[in-house]
N, C-alpha and C. Protein backbone atom coordinates (compact mmCIF):
# COMPACT_ATOMS: atom_id res chain seq x y z
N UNK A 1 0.85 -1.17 0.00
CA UNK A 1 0.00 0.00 0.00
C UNK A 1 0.90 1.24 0.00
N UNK A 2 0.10 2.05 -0.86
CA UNK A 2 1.17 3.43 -0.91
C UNK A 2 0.96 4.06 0.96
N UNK A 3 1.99 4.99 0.64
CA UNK A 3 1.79 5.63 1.83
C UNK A 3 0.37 6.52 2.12
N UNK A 4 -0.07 7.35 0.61
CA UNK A 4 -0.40 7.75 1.35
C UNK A 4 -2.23 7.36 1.19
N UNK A 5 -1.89 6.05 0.94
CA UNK A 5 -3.27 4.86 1.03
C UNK A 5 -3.04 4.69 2.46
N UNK A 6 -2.18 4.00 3.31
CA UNK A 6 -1.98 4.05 4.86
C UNK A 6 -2.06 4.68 5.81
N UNK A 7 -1.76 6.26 4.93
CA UNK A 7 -2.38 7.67 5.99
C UNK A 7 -4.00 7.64 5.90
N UNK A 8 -4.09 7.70 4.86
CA UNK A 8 -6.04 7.65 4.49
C UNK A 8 -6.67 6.37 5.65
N UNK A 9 -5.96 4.90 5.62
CA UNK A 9 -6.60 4.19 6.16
C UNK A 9 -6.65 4.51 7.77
N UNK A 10 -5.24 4.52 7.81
CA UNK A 10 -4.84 4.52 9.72
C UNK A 10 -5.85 6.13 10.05
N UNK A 11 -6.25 6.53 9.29
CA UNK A 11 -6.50 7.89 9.71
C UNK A 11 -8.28 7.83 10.21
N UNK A 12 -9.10 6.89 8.82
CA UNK A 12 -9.94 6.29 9.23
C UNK A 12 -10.00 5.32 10.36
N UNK A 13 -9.48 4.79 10.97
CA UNK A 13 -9.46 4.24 11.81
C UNK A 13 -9.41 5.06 12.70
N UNK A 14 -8.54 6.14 12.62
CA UNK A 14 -8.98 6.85 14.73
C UNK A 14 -9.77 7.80 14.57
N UNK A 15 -10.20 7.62 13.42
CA UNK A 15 -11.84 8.86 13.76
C UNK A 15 -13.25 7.96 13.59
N UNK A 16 -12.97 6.40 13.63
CA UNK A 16 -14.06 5.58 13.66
C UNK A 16 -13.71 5.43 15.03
N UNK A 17 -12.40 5.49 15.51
CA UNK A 17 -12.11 4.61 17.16
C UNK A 17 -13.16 5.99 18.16
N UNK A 18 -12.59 7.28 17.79
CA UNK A 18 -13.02 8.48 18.66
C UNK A 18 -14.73 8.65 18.22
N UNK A 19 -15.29 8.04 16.98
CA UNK A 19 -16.41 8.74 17.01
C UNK A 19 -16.91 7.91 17.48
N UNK A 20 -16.40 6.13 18.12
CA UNK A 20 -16.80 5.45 19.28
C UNK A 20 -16.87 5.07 20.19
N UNK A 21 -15.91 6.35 20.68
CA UNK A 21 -15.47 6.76 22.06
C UNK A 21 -16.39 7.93 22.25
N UNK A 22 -16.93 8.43 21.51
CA UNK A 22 -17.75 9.83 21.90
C UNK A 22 -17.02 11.40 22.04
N UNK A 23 -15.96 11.17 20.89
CA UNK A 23 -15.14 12.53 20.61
C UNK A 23 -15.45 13.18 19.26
N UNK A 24 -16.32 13.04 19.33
CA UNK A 24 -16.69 13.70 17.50
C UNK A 24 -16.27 15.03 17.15
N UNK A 25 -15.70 15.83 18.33
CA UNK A 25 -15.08 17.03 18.08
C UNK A 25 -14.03 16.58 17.57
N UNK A 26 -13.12 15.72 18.07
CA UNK A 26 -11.83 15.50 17.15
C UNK A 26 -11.88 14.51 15.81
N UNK A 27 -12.93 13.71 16.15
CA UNK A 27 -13.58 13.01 14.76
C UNK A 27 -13.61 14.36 13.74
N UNK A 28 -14.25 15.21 14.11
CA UNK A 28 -14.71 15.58 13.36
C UNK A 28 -13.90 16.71 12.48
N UNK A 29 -12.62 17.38 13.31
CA UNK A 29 -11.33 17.83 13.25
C UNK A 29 -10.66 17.00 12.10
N UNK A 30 -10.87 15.64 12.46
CA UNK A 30 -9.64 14.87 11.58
C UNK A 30 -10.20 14.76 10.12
N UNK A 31 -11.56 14.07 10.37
CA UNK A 31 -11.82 13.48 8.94
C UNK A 31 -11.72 14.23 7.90
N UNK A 32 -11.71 15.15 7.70
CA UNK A 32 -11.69 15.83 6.29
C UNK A 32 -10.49 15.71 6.21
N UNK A 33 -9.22 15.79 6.76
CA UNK A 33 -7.73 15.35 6.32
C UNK A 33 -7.86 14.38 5.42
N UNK A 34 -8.03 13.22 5.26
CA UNK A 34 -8.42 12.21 4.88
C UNK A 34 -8.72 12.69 3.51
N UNK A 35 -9.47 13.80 3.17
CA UNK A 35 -9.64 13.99 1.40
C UNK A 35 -8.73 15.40 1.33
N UNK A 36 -8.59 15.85 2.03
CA UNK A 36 -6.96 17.05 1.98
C UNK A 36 -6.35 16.63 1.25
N UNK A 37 -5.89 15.12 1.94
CA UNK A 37 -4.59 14.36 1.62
C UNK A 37 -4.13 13.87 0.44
N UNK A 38 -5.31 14.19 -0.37
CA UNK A 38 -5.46 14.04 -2.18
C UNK A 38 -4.87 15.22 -2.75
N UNK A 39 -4.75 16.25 -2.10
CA UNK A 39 -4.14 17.82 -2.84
C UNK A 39 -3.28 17.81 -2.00
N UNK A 40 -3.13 17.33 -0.97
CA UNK A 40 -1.93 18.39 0.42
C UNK A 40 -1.60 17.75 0.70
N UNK A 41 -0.49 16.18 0.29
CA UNK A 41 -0.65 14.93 1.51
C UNK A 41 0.50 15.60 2.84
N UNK A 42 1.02 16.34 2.58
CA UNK A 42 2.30 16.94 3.19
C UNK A 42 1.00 17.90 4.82
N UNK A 43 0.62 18.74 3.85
CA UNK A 43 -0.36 19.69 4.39
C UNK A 43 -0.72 18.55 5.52
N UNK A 44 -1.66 17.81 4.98
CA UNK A 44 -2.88 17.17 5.84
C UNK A 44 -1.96 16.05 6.78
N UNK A 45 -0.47 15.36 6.91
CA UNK A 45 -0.23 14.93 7.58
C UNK A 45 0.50 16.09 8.74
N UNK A 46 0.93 17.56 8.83
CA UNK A 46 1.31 17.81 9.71
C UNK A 46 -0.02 18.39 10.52
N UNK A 47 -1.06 19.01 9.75
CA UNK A 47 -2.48 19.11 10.31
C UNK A 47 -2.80 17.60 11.59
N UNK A 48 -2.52 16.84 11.15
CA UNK A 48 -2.45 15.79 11.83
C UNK A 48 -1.89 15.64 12.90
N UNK A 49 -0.76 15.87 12.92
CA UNK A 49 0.40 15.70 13.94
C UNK A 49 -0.06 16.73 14.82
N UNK A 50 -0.58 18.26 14.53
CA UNK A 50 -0.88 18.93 15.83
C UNK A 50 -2.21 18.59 16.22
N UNK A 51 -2.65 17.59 15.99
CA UNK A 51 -4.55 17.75 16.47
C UNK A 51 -4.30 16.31 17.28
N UNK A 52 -3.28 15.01 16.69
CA UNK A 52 -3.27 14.12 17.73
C UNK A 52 -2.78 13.69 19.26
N UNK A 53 -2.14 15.07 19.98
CA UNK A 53 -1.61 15.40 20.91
C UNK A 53 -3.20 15.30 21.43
N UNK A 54 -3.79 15.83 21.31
CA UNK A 54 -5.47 16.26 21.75
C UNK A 54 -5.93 15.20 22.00
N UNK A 55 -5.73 13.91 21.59
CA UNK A 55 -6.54 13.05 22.16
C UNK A 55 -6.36 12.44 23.39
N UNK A 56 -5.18 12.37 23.78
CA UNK A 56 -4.98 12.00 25.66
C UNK A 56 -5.95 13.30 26.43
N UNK A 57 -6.06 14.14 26.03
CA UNK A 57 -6.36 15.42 26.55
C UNK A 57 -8.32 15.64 26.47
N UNK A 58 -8.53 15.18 25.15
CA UNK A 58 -9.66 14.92 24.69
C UNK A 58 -10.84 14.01 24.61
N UNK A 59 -9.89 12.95 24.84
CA UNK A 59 -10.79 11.22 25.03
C UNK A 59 -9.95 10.54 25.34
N UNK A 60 -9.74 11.13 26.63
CA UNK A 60 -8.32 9.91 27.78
C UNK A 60 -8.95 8.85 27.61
N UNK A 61 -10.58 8.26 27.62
CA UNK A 61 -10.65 6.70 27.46
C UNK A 61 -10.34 6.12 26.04
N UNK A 62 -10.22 6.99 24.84
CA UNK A 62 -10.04 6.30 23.36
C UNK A 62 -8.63 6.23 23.96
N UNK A 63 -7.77 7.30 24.27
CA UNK A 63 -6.18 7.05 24.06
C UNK A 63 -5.97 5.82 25.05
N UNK A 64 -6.45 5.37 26.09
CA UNK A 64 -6.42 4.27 27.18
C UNK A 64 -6.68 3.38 26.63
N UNK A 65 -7.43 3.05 25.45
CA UNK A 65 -7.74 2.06 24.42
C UNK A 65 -6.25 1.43 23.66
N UNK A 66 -6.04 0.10 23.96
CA UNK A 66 -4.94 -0.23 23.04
C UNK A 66 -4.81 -0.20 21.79
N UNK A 67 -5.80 -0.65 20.93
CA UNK A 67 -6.18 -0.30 20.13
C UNK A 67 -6.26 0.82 19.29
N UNK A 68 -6.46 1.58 19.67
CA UNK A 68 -6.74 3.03 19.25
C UNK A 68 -5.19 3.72 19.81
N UNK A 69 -4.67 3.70 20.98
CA UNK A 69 -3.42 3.83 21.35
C UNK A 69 -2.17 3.60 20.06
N UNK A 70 -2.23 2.34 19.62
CA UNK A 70 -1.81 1.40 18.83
C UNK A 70 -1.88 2.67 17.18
N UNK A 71 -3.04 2.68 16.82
CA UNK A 71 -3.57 3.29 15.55
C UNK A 71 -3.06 5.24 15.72
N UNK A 72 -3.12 5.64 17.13
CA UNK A 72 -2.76 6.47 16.66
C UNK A 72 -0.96 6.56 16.78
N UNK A 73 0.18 5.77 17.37
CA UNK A 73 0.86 5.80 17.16
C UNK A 73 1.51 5.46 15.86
N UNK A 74 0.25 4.53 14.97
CA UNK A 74 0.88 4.37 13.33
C UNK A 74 0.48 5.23 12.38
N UNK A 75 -0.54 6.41 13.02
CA UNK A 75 -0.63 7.22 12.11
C UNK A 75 0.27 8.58 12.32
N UNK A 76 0.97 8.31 13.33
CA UNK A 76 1.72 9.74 13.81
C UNK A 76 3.55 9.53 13.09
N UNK A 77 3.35 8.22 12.89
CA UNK A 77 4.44 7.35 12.32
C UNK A 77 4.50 7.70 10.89
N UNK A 78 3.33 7.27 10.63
CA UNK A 78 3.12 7.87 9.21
C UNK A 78 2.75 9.15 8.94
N UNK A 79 2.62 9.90 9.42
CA UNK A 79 2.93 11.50 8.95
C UNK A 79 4.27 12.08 9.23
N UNK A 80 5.43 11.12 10.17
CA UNK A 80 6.53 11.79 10.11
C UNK A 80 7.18 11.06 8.95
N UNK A 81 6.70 10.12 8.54
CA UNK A 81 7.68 9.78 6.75
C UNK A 81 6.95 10.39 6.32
N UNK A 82 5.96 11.47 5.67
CA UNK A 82 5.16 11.53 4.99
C UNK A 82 6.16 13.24 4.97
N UNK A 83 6.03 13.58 6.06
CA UNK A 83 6.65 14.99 6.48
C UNK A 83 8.61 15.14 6.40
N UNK A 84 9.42 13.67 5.87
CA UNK A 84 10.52 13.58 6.02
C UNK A 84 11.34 13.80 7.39
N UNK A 85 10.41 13.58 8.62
CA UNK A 85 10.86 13.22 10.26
C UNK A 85 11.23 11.97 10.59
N UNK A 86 11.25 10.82 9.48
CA UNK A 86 11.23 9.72 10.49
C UNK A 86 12.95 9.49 10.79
């Protein structure tokens, strides 16, 4: 998978994990990155990187989630190759 097929996916994934945790403010923050990332993939992964600090802060029970813990450390992964940080 391209990369930035893996940002799109992992990205869906923590705004399905938070909008089932009951954070739809940051659901709702993220998802449009997700079609950014078709014009801006650069743009929409550092957009990323400052909004996922927010979720320990935002939905301490999604980030307490391994799972979701898990997903957002591979999407923060993947915006620093995406951004040339890794």
């Amino acid at each position: 998978m391209s990369v930035h097929g893996e940002f799109r996916r992992i990205l869906g994934d923590v705004v399905a994990a938070l909008r089932a945790d009951g954070a739809t403010r940051l659901a709702d923050e993220l998802e449009p990155l997700r079609e950014r990332a078709a014009d801006d993939l650069s743009a929409a992964a550092e957009e990323t990187l400052a909004i996922l600090p927010r979720i320990g802060d935002d939905a301490p029970s999604a980030r307490a989630d391994p799972d979701m813990s898990d997903a957002a450390e591979r999407l923060e992964s993947v915006c620093c190759i995406i951004l040339g940080r890794a």
